[in-house]
Protein backbone atom coordinates (compact mmCIF):
# COMPACT_ATOMS: atom_id res chain seq x y z
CA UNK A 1 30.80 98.36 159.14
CA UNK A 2 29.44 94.63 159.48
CA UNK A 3 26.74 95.73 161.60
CA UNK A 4 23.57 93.79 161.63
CA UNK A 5 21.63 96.94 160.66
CA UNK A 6 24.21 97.71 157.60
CA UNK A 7 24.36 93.97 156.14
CA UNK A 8 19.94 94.06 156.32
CA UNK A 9 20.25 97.58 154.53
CA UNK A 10 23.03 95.53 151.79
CA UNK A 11 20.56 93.32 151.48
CA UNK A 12 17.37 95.40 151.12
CA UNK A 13 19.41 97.82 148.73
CA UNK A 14 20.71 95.01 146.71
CA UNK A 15 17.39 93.77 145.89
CA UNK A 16 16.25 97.07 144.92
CA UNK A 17 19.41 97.80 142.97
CA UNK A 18 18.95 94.97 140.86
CA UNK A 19 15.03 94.52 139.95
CA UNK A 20 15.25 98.81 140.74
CA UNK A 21 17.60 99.03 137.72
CA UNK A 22 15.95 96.06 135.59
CA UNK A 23 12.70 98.71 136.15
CA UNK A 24 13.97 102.02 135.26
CA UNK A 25 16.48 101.28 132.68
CA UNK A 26 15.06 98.49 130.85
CA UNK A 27 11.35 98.95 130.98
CA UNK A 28 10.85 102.40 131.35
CA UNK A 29 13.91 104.31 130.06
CA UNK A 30 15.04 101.89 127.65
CA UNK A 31 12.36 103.60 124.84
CA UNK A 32 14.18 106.69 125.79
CA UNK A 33 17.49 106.47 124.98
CA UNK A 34 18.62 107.04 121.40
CA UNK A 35 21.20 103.71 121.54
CA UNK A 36 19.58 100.81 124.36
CA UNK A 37 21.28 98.67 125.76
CA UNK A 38 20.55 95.37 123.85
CA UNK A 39 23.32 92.90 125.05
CA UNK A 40 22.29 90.78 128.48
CA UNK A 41 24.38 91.54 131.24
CA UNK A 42 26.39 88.55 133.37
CA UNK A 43 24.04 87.96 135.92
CA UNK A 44 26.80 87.00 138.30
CA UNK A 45 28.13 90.05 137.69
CA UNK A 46 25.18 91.86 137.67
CA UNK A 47 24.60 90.83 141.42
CA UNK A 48 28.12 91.33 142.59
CA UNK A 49 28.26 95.12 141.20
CA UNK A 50 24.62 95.58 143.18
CA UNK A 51 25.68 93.87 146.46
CA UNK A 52 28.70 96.02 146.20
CA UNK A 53 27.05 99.15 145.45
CA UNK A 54 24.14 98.51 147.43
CA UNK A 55 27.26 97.77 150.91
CA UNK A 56 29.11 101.02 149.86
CA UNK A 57 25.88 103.57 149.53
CA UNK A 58 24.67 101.84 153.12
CA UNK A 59 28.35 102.36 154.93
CA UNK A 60 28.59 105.80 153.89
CA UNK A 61 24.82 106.58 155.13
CA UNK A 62 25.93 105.15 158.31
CA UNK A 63 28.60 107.82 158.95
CA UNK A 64 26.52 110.59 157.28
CA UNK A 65 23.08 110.12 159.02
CA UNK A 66 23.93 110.25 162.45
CA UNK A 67 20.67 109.60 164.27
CA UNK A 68 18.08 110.78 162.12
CA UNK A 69 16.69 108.26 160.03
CA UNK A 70 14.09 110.02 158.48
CA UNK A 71 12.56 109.23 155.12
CA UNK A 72 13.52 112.98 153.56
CA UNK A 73 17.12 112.20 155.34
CA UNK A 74 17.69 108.95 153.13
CA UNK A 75 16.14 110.92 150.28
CA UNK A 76 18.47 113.87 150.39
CA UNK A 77 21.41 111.40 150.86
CA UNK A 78 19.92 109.37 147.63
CA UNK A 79 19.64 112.71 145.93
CA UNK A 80 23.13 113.87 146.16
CA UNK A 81 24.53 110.10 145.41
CA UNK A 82 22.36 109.99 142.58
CA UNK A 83 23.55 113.95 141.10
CA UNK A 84 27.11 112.23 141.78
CA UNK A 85 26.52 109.22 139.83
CA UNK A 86 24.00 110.54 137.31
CA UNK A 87 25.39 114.23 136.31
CA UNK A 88 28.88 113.63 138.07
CA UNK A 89 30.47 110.41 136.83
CA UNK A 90 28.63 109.57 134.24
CA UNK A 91 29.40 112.81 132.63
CA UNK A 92 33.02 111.52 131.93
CA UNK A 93 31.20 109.04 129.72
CA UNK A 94 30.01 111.65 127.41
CA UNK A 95 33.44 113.60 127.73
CA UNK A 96 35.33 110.38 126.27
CA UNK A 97 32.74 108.76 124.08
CA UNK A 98 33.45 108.83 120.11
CA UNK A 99 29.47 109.79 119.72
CA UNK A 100 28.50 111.53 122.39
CA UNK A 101 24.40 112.06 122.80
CA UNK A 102 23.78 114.44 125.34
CA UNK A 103 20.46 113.45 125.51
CA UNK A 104 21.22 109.88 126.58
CA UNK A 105 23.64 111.51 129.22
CA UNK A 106 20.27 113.77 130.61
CA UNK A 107 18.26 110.53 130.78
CA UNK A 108 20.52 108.80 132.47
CA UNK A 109 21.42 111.41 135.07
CA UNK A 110 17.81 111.74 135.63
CA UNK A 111 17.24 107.84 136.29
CA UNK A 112 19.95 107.66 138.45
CA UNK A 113 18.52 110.19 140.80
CA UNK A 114 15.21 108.63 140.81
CA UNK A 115 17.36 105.15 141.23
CA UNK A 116 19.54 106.53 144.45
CA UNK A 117 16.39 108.73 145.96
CA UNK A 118 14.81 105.19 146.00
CA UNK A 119 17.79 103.38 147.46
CA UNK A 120 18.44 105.95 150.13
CA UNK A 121 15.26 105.86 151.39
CA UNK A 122 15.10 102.02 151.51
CA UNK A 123 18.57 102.60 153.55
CA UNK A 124 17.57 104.85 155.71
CA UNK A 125 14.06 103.31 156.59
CA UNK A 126 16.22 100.22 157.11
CA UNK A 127 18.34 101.65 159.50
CA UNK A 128 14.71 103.60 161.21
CA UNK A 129 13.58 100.41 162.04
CA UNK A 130 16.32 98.34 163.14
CA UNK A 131 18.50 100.18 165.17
């Protein structure tokens, strides 16, 4: 779990989720959404939630991938975590908000595929190179 390839891949995916997320969500997808996000986030906690995200996607790669490290491997595994997070969890959001926009749910789900897709390949190219 505190391997030397999975704390590289924390690293590597922390630093994508942050500037990653700063990319999609507020400079491309922010025009998108029907209510942005206008409020600036803690930074501190900002960077905890990514290092902790970025730890958890890379430990549970490292029990799924096995062997192959393969760029469509890391991709598929950032496609599914991404459907999960996007269209999965993020659904409850819609279930319990007072306002609901679908459309802002689609968007979402959508940007956190492209997000994960991203990460897991990062991961997984990580874990090509230094194993």
């Amino acid at each position: 779990m505190f391997s030397k390839t999975n704390l590289i891949s924390t690293v590597v995916g922390a630093i994508w989720a942050y500037f990653g997320g700063w990319l999609l969500w507020d400079i491309l997808g922010a025009s998108l959404f029907s209510n942005p996000n206008s409020d600036p986030a803690n930074q501190m906690h900002l960077i905890i939630a990514c290092v902790i995200s970025a730890f958890a996607v890379s430990v549970i790669y490292s029990k799924l991938a096995g062997s192959d490290h393969s760029l469509s491997n890391g991709a598929t595994y950032g496609l599914w975590v991404g459907i999960f997070i996007g269209f999965g969890e993020r659904w409850f959001d819609v279930a319990f908000d007072t306002a609901p926009v679908l459309q802002d749910a689609i968007i979402d789900g959508v940007l956190n595929i492209v997000f994960y897709v991203i990460l897991g390949v990062l991961i997984s190219m990580v874990y090509g190179k230094v194993k």
